[in-house]
N, C-alpha and C. Protein backbone atom coordinates (compact mmCIF):
# COMPACT_ATOMS: atom_id res chain seq x y z
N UNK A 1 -15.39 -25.78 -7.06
CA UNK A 1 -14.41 -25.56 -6.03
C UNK A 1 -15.15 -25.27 -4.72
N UNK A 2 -14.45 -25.83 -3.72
CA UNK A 2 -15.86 -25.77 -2.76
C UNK A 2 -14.60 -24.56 -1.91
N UNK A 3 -15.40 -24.34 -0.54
CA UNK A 3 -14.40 -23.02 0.19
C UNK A 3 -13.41 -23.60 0.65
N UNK A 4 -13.12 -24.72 1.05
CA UNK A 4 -12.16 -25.56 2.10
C UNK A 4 -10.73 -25.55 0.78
N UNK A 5 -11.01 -25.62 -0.18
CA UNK A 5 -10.30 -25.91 -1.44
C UNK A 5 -9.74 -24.60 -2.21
N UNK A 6 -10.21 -23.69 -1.87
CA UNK A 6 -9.74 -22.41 -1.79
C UNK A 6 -8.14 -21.34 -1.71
N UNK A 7 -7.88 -20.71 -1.91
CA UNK A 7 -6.63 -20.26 -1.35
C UNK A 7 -7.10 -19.20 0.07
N UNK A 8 -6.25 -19.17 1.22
CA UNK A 8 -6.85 -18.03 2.12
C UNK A 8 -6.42 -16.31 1.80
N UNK A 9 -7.57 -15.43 1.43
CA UNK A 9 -6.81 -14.36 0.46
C UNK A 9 -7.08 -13.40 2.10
N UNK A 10 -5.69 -13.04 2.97
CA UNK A 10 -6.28 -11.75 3.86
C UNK A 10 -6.44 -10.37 3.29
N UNK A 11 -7.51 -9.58 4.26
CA UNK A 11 -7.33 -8.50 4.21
C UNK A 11 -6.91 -7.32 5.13
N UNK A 12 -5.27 -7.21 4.74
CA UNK A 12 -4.69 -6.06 5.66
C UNK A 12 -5.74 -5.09 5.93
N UNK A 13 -5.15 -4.39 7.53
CA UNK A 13 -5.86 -3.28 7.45
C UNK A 13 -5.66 -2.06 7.12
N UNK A 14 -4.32 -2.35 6.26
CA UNK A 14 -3.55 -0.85 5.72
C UNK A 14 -3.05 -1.31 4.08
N UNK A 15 -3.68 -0.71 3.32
CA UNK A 15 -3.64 -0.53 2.02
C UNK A 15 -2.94 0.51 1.53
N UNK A 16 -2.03 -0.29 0.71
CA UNK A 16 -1.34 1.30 0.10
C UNK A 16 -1.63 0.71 -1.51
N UNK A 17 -2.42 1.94 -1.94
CA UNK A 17 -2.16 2.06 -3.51
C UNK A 17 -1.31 2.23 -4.32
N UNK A 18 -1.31 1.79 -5.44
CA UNK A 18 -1.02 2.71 -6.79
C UNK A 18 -0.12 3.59 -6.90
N UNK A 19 1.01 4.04 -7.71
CA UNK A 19 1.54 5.63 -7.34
C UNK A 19 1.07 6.56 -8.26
N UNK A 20 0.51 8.01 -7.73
CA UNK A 20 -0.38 8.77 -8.58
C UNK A 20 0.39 9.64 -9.57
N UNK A 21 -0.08 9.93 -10.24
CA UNK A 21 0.71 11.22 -11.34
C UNK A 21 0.49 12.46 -10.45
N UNK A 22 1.50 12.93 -10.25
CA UNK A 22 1.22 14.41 -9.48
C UNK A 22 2.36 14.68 -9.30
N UNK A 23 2.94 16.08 -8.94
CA UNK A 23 3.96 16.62 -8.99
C UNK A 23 4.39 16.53 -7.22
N UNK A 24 5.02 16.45 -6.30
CA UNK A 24 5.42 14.66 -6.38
C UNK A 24 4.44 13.67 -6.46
N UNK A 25 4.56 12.70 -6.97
CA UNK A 25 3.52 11.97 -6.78
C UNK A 25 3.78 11.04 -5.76
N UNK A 26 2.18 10.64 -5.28
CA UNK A 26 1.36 10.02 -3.84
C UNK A 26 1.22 8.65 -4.12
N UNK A 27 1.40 8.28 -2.72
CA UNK A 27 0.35 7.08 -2.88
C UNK A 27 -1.17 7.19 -1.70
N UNK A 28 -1.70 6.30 -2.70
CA UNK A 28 -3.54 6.41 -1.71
C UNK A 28 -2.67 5.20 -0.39
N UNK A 29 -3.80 5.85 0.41
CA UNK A 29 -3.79 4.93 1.91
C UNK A 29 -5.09 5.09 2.35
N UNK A 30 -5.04 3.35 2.25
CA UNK A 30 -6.74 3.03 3.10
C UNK A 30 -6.40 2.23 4.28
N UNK A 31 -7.26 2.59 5.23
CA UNK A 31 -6.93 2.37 6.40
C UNK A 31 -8.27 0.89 6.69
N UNK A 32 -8.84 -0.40 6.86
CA UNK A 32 -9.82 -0.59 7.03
C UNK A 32 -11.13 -0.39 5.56
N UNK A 33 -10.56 -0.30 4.53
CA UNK A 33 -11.28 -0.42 3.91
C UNK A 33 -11.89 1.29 3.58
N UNK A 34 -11.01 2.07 4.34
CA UNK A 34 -11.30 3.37 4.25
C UNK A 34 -10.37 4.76 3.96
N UNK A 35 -10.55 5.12 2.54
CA UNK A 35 -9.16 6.19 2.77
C UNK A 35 -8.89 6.94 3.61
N UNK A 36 -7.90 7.29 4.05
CA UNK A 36 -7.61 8.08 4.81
C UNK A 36 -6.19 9.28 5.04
N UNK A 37 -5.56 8.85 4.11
CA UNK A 37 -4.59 10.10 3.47
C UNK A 37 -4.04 9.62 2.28
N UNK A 38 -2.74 10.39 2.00
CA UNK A 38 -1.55 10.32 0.83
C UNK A 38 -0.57 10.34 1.44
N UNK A 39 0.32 8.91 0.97
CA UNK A 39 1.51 9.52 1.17
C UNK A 39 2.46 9.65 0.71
N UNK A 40 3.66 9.84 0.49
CA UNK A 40 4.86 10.37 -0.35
C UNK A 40 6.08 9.87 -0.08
N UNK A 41 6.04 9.04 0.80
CA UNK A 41 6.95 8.37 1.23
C UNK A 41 6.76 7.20 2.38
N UNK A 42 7.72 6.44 2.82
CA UNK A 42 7.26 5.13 3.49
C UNK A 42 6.96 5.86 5.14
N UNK A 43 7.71 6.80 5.25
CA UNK A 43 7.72 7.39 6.66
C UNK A 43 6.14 8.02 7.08
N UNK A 44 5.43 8.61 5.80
CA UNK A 44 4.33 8.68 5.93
C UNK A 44 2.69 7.95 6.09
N UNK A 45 3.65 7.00 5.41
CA UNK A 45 2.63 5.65 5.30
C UNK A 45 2.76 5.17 7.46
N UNK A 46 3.78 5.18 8.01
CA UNK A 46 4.07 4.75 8.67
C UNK A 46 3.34 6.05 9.73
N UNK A 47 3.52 7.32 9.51
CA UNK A 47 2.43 7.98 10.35
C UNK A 47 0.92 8.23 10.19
N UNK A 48 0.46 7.98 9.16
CA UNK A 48 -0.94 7.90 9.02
C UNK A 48 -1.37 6.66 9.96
N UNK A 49 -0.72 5.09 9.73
CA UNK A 49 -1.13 4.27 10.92
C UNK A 49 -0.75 4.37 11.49
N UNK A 50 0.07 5.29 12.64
CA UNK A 50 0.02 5.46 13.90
C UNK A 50 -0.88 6.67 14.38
N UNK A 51 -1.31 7.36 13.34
CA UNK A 51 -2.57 8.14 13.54
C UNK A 51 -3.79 7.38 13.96
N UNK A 52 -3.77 6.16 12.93
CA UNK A 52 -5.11 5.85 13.00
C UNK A 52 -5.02 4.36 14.69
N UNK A 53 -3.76 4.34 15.31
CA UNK A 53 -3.50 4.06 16.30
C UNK A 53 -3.09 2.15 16.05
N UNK A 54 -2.48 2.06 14.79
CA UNK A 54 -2.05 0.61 14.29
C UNK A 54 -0.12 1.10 14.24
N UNK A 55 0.59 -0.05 15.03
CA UNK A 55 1.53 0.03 15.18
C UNK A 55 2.25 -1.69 14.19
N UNK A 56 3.04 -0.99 13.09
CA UNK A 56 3.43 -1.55 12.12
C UNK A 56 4.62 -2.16 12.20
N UNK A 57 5.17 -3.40 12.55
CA UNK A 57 6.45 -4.06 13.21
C UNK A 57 7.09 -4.29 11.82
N UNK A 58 6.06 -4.84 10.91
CA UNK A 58 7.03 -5.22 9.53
C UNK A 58 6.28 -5.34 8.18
N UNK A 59 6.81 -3.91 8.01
CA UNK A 59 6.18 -3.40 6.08
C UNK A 59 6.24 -4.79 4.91
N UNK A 60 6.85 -5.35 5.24
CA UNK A 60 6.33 -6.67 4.59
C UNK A 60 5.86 -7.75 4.94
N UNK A 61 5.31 -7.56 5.88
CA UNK A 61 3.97 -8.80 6.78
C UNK A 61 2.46 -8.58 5.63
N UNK A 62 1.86 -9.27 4.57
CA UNK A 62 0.75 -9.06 3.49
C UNK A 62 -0.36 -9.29 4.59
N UNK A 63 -0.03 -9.73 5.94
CA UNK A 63 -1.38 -9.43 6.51
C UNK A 63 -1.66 -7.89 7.53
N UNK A 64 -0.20 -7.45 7.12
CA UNK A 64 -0.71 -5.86 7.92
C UNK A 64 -0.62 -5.32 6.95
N UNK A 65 -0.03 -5.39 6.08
CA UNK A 65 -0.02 -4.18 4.78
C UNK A 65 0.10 -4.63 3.41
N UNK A 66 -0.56 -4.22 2.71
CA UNK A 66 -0.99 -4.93 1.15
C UNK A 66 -0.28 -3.63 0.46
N UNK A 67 0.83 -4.02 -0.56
CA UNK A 67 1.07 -2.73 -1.51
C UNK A 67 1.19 -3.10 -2.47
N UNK A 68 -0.55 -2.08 -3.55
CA UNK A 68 -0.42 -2.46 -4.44
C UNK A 68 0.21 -1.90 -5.54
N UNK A 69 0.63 -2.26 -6.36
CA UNK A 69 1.18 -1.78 -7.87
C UNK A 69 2.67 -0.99 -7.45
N UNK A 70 3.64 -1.61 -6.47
CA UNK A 70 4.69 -2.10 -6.17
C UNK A 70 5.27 -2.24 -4.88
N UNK A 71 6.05 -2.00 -4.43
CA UNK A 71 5.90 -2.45 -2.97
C UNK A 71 6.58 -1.52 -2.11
N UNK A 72 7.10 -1.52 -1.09
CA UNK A 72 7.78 -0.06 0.03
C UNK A 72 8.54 0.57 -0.71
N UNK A 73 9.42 0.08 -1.26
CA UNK A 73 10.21 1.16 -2.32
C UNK A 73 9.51 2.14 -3.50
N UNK A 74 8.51 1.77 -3.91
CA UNK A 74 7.94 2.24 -5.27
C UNK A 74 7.27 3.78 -5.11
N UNK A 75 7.93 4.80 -5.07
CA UNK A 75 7.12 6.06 -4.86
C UNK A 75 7.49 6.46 -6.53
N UNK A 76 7.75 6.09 -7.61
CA UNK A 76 7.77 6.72 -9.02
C UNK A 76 7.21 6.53 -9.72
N UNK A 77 6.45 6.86 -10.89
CA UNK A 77 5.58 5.90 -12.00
C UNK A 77 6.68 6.29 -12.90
N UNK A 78 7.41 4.95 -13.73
CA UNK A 78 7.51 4.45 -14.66
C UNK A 78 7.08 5.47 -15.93
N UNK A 79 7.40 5.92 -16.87
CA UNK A 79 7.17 6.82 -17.67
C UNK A 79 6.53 5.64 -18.67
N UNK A 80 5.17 5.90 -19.87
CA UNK A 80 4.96 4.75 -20.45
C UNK A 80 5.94 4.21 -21.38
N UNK A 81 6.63 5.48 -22.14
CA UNK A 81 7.78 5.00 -23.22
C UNK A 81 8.58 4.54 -22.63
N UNK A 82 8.75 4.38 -21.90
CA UNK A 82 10.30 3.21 -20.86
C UNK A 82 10.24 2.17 -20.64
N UNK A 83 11.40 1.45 -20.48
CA UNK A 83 11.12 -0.10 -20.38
C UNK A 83 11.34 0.03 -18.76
N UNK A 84 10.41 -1.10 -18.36
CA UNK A 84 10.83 -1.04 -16.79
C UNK A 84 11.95 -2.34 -16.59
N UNK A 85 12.79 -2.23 -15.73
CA UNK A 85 14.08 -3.01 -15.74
C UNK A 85 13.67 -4.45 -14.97
């Protein structure tokens, strides 16, 4: 496969992770390839990058913001004995 033949994979500069086990539980935020808080909700996600001075027009643009392991809505983990719907 040569590069031209490729898919183009970007990389946002705002990463939101995973949702953590914790009493509430977080999500990680990397800013640039760099963590830089938790947050607990979308409103927070939304002030950490305006901390870090990135102004966010649309939470579902995959080239400003990558969310992984579900997407703006997802602040719960799934219990393992449950079926997810």
């Amino acid at each position: 496969m040569t590069e031209m033949s490729s898919p183009y994979i970007s990389r946002p500069r705002i990463m939101v992770l995973g949702v953590q086990p914790s009493v509430p539980p977080f999500r990680i935020v990397e800013i640039d390839g760099e963590v830089v808080g938790a947050a607990r909700s979308l409103a927070d996600v939304l002030a950490v990058a305006a901390a870090a001075g990135i102004r966010v027009h649309d939470l579902d643009d995959p080239d400003v913001v990558r969310w992984v392991g579900g997407d703006k809505f997802t602040w719960t983990r799934w219990p393992a004995s449950a079926g997810r719907p």
